[in-house]
Structures are given as C-alpha cells and as structure tokens.
PDB file of N, CA and C in Angstrom:
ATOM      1  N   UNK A   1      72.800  54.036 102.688  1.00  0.00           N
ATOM      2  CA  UNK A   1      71.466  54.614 102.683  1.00  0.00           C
ATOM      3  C   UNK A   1      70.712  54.256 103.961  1.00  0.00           C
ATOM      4  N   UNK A   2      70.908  53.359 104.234  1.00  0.00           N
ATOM      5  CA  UNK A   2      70.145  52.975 105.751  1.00  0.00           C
ATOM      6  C   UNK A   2      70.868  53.380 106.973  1.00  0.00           C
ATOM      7  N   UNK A   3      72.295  53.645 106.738  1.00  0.00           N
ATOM      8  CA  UNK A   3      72.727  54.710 107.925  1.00  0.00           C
ATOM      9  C   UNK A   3      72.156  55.699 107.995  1.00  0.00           C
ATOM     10  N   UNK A   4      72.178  56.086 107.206  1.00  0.00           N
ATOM     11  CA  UNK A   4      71.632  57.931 106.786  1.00  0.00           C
ATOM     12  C   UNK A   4      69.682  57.817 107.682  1.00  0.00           C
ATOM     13  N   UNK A   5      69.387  56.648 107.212  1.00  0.00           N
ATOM     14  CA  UNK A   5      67.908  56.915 107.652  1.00  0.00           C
ATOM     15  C   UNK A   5      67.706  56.353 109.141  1.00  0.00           C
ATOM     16  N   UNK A   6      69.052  55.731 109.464  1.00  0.00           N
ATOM     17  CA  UNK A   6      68.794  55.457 110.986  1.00  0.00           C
ATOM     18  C   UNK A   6      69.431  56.503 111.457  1.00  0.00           C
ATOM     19  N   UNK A   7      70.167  57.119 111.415  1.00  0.00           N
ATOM     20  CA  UNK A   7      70.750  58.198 112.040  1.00  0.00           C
ATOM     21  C   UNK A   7      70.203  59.436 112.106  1.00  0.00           C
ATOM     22  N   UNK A   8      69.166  59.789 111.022  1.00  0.00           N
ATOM     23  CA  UNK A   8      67.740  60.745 111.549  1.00  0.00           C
ATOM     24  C   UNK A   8      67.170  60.288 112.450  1.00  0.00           C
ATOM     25  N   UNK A   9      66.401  58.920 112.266  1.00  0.00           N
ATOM     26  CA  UNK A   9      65.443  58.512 112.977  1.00  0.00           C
ATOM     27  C   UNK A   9      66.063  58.474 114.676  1.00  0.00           C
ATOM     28  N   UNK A  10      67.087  58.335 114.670  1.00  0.00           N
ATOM     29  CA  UNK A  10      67.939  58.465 116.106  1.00  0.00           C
ATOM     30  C   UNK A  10      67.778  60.181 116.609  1.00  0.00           C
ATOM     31  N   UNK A  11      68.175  60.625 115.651  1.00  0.00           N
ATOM     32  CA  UNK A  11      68.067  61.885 115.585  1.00  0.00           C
ATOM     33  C   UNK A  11      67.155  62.680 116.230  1.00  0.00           C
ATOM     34  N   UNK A  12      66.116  62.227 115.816  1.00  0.00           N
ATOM     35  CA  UNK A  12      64.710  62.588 115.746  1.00  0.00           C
ATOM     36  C   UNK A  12      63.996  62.379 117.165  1.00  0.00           C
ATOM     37  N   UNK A  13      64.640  61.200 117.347  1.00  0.00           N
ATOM     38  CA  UNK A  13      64.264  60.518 119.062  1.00  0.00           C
ATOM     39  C   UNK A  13      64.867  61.089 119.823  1.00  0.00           C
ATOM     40  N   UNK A  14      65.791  61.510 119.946  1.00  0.00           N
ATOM     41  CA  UNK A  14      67.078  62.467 121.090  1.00  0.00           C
ATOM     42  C   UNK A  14      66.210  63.959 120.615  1.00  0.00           C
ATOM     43  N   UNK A  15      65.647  64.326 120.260  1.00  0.00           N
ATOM     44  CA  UNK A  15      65.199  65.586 119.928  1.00  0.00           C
ATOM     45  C   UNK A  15      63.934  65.468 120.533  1.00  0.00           C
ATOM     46  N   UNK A  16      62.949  64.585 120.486  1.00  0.00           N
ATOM     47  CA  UNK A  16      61.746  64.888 120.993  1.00  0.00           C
ATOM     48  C   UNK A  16      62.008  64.964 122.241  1.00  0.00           C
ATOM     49  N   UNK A  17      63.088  63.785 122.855  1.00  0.00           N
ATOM     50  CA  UNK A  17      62.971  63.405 124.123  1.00  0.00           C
ATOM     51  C   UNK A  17      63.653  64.687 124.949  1.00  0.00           C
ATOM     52  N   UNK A  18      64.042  65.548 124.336  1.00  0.00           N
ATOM     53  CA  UNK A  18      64.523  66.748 125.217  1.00  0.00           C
ATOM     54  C   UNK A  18      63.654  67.835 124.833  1.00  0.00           C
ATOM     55  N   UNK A  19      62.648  67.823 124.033  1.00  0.00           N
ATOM     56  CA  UNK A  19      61.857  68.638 123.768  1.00  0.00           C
ATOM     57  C   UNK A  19      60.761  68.389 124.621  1.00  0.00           C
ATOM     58  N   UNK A  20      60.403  67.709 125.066  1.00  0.00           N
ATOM     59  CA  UNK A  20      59.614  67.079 126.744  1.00  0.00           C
ATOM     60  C   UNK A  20      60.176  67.042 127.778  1.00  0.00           C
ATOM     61  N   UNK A  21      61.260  67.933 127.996  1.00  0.00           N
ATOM     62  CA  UNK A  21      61.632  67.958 129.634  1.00  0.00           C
ATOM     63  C   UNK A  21      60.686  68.493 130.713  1.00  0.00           C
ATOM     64  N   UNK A  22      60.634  67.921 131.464  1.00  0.00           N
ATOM     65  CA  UNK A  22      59.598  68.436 132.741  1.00  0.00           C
ATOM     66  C   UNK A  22      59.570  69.654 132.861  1.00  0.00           C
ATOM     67  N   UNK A  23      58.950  70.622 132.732  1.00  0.00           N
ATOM     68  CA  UNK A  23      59.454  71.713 133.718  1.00  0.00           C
ATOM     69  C   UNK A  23      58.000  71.997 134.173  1.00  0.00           C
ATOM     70  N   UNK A  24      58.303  73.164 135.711  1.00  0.00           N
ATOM     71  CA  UNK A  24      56.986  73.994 135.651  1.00  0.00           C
ATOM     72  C   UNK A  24      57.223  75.356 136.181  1.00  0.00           C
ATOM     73  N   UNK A  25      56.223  75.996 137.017  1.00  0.00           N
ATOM     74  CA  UNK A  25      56.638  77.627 137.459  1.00  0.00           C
ATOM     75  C   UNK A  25      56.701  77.914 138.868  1.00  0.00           C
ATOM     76  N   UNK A  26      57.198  79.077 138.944  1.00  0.00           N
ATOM     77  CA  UNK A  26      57.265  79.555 140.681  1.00  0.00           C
ATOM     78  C   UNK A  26      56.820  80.917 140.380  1.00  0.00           C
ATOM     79  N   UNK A  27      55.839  81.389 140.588  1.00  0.00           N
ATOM     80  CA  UNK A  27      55.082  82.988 140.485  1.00  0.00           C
ATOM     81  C   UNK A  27      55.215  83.203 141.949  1.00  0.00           C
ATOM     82  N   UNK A  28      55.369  84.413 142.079  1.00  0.00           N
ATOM     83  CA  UNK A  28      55.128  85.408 143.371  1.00  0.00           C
ATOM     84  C   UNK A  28      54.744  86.892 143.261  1.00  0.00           C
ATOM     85  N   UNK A  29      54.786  86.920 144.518  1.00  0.00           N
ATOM     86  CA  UNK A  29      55.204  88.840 144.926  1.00  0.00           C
ATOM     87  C   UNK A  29      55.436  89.000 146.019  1.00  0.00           C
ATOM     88  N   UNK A  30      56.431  89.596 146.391  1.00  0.00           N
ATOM     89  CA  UNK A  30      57.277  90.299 147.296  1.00  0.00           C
ATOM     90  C   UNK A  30      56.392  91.940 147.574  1.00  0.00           C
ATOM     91  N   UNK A  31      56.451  92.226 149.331  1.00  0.00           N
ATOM     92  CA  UNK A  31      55.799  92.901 149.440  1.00  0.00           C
ATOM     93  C   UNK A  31      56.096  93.367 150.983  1.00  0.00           C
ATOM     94  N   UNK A  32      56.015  95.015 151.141  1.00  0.00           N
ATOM     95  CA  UNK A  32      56.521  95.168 152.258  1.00  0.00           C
ATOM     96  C   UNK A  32      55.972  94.716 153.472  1.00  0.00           C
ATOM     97  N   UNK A  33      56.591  94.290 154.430  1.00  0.00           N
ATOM     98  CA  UNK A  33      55.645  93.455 155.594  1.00  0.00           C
ATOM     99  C   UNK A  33      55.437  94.635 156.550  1.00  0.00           C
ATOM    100  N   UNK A  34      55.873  96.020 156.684  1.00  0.00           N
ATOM    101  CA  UNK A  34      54.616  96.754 157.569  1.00  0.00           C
ATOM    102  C   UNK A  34      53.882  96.910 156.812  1.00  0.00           C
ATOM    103  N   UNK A  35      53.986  97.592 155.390  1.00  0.00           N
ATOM    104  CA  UNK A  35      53.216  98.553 154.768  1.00  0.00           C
ATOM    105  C   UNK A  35      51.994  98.232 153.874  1.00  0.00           C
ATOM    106  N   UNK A  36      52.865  96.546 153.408  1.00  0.00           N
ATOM    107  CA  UNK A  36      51.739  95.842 152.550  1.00  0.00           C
ATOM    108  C   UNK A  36      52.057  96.493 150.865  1.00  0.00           C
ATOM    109  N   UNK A  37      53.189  97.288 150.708  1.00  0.00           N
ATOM    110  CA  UNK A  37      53.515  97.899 149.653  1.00  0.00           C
ATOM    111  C   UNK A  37      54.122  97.092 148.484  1.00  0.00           C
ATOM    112  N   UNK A  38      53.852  97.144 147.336  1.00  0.00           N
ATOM    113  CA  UNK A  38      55.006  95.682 146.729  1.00  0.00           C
ATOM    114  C   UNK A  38      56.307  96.243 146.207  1.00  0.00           C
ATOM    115  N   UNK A  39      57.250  95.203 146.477  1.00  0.00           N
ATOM    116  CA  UNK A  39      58.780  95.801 146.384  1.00  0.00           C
ATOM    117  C   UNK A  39      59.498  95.538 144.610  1.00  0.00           C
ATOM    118  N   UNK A  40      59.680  96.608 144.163  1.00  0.00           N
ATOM    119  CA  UNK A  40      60.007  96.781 142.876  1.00  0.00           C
ATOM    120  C   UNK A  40      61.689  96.246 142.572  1.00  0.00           C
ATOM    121  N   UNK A  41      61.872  95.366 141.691  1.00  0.00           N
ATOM    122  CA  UNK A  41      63.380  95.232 142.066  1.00  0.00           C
ATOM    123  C   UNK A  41      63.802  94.041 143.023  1.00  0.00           C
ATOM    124  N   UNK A  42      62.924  93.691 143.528  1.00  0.00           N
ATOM    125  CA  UNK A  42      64.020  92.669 144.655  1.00  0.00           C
ATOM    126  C   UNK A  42      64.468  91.364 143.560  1.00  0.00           C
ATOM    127  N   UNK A  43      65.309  90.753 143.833  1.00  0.00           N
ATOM    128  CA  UNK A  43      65.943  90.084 143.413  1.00  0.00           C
ATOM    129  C   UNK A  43      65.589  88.560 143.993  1.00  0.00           C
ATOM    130  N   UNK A  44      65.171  87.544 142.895  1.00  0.00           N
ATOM    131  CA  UNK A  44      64.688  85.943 143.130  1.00  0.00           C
ATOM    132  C   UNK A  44      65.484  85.138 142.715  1.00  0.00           C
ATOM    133  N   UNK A  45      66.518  84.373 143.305  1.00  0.00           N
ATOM    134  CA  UNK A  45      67.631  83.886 142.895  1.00  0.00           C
ATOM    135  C   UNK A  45      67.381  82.134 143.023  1.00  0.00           C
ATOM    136  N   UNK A  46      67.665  81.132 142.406  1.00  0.00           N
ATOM    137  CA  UNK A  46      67.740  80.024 142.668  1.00  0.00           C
ATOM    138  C   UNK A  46      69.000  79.606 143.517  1.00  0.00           C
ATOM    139  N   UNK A  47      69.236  79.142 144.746  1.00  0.00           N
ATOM    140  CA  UNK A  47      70.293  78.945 145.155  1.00  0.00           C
ATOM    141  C   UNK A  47      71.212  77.407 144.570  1.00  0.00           C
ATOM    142  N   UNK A  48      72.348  78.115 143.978  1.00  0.00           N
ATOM    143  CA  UNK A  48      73.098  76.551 143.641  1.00  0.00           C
ATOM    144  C   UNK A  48      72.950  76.548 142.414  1.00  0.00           C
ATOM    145  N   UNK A  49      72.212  77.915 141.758  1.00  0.00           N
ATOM    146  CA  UNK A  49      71.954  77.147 140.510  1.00  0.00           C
ATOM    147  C   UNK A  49      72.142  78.772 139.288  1.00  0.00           C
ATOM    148  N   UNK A  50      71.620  79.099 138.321  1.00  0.00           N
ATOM    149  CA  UNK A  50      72.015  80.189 137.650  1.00  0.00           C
ATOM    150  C   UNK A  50      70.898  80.712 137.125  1.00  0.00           C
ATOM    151  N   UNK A  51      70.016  80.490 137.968  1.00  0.00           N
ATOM    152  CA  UNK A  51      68.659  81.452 137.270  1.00  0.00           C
ATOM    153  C   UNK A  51      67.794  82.124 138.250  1.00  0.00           C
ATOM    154  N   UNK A  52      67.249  82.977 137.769  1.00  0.00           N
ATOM    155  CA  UNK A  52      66.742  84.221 138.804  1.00  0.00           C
ATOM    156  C   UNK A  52      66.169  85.390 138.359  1.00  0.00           C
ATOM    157  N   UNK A  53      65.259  86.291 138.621  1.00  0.00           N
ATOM    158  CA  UNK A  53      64.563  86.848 138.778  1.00  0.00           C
ATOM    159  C   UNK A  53      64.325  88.273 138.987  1.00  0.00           C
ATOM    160  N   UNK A  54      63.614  89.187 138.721  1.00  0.00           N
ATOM    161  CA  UNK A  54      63.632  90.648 139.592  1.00  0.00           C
ATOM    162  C   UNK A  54      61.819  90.977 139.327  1.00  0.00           C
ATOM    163  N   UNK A  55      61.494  91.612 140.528  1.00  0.00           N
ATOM    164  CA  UNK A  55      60.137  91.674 140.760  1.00  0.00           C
ATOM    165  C   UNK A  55      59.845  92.959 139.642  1.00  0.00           C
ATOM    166  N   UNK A  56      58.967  93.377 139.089  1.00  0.00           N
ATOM    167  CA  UNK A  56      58.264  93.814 138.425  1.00  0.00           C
ATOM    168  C   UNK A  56      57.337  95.304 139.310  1.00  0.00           C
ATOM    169  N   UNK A  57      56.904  95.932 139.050  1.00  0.00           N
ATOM    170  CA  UNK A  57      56.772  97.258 139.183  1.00  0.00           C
ATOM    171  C   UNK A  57      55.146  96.883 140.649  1.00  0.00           C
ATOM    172  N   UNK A  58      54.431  95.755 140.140  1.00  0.00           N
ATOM    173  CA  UNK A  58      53.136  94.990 141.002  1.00  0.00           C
ATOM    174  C   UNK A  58      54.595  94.047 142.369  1.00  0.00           C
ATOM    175  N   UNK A  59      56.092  93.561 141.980  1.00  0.00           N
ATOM    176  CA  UNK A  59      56.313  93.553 143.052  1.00  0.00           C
ATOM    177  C   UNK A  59      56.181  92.101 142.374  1.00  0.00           C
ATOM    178  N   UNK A  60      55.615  91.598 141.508  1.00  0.00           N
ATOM    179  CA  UNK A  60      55.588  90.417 141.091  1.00  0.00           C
ATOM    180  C   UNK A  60      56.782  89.268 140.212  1.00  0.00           C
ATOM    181  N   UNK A  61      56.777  88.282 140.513  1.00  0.00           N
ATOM    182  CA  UNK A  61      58.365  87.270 139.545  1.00  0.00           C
ATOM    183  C   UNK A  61      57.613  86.221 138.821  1.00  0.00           C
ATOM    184  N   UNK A  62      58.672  85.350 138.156  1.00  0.00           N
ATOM    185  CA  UNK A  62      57.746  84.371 137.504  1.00  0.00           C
ATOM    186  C   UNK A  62      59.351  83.623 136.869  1.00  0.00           C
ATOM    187  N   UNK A  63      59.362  82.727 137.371  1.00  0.00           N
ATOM    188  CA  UNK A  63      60.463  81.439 137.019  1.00  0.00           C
ATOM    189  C   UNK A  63      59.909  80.358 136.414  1.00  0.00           C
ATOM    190  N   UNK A  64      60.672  79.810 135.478  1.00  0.00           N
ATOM    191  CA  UNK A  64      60.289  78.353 134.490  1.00  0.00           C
ATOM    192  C   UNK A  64      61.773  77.773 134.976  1.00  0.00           C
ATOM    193  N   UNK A  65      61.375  76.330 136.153  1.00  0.00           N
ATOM    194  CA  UNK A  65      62.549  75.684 136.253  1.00  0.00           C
ATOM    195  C   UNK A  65      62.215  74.488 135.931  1.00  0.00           C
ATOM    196  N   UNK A  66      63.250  73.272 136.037  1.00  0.00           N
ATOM    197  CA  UNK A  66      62.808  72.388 135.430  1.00  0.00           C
ATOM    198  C   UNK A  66      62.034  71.116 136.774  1.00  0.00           C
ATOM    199  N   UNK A  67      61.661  70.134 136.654  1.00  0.00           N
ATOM    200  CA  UNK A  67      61.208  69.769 137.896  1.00  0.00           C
ATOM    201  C   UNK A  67      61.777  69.764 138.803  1.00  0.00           C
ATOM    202  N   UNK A  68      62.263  69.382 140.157  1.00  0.00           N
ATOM    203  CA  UNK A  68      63.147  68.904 141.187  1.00  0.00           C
ATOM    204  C   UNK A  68      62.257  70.081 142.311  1.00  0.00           C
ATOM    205  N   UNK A  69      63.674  69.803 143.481  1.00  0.00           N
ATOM    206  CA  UNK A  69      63.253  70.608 144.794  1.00  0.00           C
ATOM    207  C   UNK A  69      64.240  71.364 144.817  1.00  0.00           C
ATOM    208  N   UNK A  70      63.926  73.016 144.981  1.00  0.00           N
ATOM    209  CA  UNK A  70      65.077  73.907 144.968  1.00  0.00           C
ATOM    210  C   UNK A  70      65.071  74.988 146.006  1.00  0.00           C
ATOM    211  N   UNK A  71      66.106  75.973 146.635  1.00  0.00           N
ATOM    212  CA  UNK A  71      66.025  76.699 147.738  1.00  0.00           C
ATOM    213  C   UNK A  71      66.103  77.811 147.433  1.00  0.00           C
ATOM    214  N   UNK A  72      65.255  79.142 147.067  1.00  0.00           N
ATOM    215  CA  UNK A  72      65.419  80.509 146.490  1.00  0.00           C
ATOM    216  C   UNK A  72      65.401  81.416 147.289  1.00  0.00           C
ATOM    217  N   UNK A  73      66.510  82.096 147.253  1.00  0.00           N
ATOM    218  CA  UNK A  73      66.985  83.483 147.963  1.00  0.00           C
ATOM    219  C   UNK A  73      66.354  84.849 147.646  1.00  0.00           C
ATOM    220  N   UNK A  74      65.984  85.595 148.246  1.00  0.00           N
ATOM    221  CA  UNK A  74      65.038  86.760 148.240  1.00  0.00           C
ATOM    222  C   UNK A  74      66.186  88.365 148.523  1.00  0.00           C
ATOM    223  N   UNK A  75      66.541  89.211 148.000  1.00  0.00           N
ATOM    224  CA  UNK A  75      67.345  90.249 148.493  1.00  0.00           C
ATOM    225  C   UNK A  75      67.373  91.008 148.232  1.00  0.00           C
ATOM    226  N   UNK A  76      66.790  92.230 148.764  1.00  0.00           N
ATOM    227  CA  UNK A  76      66.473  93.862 148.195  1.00  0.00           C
ATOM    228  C   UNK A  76      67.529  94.848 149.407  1.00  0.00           C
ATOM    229  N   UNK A  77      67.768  95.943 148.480  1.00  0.00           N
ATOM    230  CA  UNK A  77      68.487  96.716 149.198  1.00  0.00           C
ATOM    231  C   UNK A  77      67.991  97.398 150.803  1.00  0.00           C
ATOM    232  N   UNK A  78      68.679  97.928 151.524  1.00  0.00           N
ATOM    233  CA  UNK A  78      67.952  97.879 152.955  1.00  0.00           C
ATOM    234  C   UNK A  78      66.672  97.229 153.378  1.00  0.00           C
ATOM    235  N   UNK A  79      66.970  95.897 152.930  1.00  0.00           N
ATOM    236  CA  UNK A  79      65.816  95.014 153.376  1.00  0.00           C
ATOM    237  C   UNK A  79      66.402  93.660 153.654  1.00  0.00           C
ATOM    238  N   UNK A  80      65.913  92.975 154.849  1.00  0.00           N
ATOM    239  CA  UNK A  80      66.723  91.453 154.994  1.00  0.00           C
ATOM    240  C   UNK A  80      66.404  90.444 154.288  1.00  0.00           C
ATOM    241  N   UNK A  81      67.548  90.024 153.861  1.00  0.00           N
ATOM    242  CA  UNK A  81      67.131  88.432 152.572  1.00  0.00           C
ATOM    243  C   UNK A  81      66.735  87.574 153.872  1.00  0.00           C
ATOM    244  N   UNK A  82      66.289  86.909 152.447  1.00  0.00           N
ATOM    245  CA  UNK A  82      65.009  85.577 152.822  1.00  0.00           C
ATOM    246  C   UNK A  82      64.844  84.070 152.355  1.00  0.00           C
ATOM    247  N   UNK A  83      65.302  83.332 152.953  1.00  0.00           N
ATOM    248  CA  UNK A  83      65.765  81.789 151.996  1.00  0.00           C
ATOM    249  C   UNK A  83      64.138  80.975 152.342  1.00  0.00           C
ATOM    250  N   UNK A  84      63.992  80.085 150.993  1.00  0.00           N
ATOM    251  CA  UNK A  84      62.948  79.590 151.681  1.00  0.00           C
ATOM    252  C   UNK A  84      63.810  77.960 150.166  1.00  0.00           C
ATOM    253  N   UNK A  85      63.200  77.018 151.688  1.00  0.00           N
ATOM    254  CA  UNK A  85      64.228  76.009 151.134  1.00  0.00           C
ATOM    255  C   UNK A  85      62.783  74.589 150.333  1.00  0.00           C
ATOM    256  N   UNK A  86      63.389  73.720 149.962  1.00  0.00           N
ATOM    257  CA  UNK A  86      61.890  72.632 149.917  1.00  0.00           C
ATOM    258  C   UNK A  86      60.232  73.227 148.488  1.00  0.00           C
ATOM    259  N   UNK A  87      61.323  73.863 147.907  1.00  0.00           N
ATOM    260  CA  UNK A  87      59.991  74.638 146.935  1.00  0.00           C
ATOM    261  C   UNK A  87      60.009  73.247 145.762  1.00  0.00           C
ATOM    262  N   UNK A  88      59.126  73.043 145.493  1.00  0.00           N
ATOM    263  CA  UNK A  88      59.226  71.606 144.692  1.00  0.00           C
ATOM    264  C   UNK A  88      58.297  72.513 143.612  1.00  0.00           C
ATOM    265  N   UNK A  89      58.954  71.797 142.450  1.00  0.00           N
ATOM    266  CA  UNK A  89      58.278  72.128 141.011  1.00  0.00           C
ATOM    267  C   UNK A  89      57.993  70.673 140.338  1.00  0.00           C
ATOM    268  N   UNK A  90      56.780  70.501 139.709  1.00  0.00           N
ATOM    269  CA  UNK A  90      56.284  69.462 139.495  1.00  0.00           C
ATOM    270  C   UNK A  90      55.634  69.915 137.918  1.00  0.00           C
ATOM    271  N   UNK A  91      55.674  68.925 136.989  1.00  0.00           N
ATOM    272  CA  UNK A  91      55.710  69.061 135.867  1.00  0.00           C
ATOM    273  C   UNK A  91      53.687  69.963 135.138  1.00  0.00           C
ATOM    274  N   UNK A  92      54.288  70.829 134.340  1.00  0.00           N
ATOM    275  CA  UNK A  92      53.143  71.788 134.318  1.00  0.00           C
ATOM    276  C   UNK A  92      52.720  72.537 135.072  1.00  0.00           C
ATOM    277  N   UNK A  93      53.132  72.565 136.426  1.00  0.00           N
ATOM    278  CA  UNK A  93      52.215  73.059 137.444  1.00  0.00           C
ATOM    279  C   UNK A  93      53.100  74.567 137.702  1.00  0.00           C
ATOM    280  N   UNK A  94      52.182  75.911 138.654  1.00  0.00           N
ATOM    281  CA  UNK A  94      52.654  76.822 139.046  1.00  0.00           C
ATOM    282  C   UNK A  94      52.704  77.263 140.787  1.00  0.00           C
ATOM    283  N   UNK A  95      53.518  76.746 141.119  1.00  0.00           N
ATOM    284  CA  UNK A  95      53.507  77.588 142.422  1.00  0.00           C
ATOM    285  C   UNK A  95      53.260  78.443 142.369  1.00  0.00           C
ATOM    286  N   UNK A  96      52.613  79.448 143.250  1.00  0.00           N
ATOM    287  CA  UNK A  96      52.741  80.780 143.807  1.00  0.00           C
ATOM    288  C   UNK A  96      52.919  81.002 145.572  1.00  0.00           C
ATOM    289  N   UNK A  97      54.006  82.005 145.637  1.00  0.00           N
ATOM    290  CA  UNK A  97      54.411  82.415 146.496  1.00  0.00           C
ATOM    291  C   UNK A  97      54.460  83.889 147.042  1.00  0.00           C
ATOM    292  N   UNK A  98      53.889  83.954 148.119  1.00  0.00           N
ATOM    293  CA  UNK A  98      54.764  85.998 148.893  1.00  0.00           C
ATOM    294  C   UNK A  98      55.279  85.794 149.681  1.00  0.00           C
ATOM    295  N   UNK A  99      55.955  86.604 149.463  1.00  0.00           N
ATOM    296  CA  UNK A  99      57.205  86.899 150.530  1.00  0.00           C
ATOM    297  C   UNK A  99      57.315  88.086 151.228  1.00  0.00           C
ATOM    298  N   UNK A 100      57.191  88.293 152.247  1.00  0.00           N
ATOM    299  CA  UNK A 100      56.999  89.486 153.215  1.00  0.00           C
ATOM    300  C   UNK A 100      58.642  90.104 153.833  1.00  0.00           C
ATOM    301  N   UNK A 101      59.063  91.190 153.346  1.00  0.00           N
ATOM    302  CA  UNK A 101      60.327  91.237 153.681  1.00  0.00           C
ATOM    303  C   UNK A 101      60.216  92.933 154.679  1.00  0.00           C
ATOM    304  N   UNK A 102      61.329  92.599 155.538  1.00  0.00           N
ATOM    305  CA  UNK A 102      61.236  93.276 156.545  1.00  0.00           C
ATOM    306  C   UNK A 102      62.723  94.304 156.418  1.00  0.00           C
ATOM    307  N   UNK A 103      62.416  95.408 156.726  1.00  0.00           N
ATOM    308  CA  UNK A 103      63.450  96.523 156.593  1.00  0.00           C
ATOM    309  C   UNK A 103      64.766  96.021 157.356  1.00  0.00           C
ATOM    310  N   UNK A 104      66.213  96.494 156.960  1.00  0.00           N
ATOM    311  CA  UNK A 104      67.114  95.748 157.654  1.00  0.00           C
ATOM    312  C   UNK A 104      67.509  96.503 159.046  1.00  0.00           C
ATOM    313  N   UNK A 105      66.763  97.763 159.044  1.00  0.00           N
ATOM    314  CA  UNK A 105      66.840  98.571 160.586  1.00  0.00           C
ATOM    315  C   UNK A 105      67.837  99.053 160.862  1.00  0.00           C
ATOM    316  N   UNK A 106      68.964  99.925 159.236  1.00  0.00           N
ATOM    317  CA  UNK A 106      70.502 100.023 159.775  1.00  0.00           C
ATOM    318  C   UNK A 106      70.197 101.528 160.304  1.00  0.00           C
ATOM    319  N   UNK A 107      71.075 101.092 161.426  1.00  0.00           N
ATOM    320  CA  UNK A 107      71.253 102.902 161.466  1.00  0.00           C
ATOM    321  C   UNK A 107      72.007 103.372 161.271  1.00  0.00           C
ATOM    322  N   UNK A 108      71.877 104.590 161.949  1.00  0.00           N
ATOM    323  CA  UNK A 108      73.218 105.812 160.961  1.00  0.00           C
ATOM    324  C   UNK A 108      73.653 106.864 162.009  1.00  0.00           C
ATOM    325  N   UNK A 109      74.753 106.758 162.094  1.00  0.00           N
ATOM    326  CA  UNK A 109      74.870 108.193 163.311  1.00  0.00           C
ATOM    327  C   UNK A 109      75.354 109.394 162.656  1.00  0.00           C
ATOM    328  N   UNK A 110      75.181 110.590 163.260  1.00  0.00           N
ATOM    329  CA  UNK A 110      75.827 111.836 162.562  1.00  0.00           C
ATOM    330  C   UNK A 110      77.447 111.705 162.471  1.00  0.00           C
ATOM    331  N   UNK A 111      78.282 112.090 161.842  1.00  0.00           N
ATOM    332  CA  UNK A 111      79.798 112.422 161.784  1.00  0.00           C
ATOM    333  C   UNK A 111      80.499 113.737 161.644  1.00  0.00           C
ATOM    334  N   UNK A 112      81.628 114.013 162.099  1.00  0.00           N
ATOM    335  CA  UNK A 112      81.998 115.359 161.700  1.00  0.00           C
ATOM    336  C   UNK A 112      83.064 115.267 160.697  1.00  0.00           C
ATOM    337  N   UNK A 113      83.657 116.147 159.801  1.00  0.00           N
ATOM    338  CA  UNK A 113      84.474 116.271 159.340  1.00  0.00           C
ATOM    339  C   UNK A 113      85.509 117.272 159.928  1.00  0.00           C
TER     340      UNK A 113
END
C-alpha cells in the first residue's frame, strides 16, 4: 500500500515537472523588400531541429519553442533564403521579427525547339 502511494506521488512530480517546461514565441512577417508586400507561404524553419512554419495570407508566423538559442531559415519560391542565427527564446516571452526577402533575379532566355 505505500508503494502504490509513493509511486503516484512520484508520479505526480515527473508530471508537473514537465508540465512547466520553459518555453516562449517567435512571431513575425515576411514581406517583400521592394514592394513592402507580405509574402504568403514562405516557409520558417528551425535549423537543426523539426519545427517550422508557413506565413499566413498578412505574411505573418508564430512558433512556440522551448527556451534556448536557435538559427531559423526563411525560403520562398523565386525568392533568396535567409538565415538569421542567435534568436534566443526566453521563458514566456515573444519575439517578433521581419524579414525582408529579396527576389532571386533568375533569368530566363528564349529557346527553340
């Protein structure tokens, strides 16, 4: 009987204590850097790690990581990715970030068949 009630009470302690993990946020928006337009779709990736993002129709993201310092990759189609390294998340709190992304300038020549 007193296993049984220490082995909740253990229980119980390993449960809160991961039910209080640090975490906090990284909000942005991505947005075209001539136009000032916001980019629908780009893609917010944590580098190194498995969580990530896609901007919202305002061009806007919103990540819940857990505390530490992490490096997030930015990458939309004909547009150049964007690393930005040193983003620190601190417990409760929300970064916010923009990111100004610039066209990738491919060109294209005519062809014949």
């Amino acid at each position: 009987m007193i296993f049984r009630y220490s082995l909740t009470a253990i229980l119980c302690i390993i449960f809160s204590i991961s039910a209080n993990a640090q975490t906090g946020k990284i909000r942005g928006q991505i947005i075209d850097d001539k136009s000032g337009d916001p980019l629908v779709g780009v893609n917010v990736v944590v580098k190194n790690g498995n969580k990530g993002a896609a901007t919202d129709i305002d061009g806007k993201f919103e990540l819940a990581l857990d505390t530490g310092v992490y490096a997030l990759r930015v990458s939309y189609v004909s547009y150049q990715k964007k690393t930005i390294k040193g983003v620190t998340i601190k417990p409760d709190e929300a970064n916010y970030l923009l990111f100004r992304l610039n066209g990738a300038g491919i060109a294209s020549r005519p062809c014949s068949l």
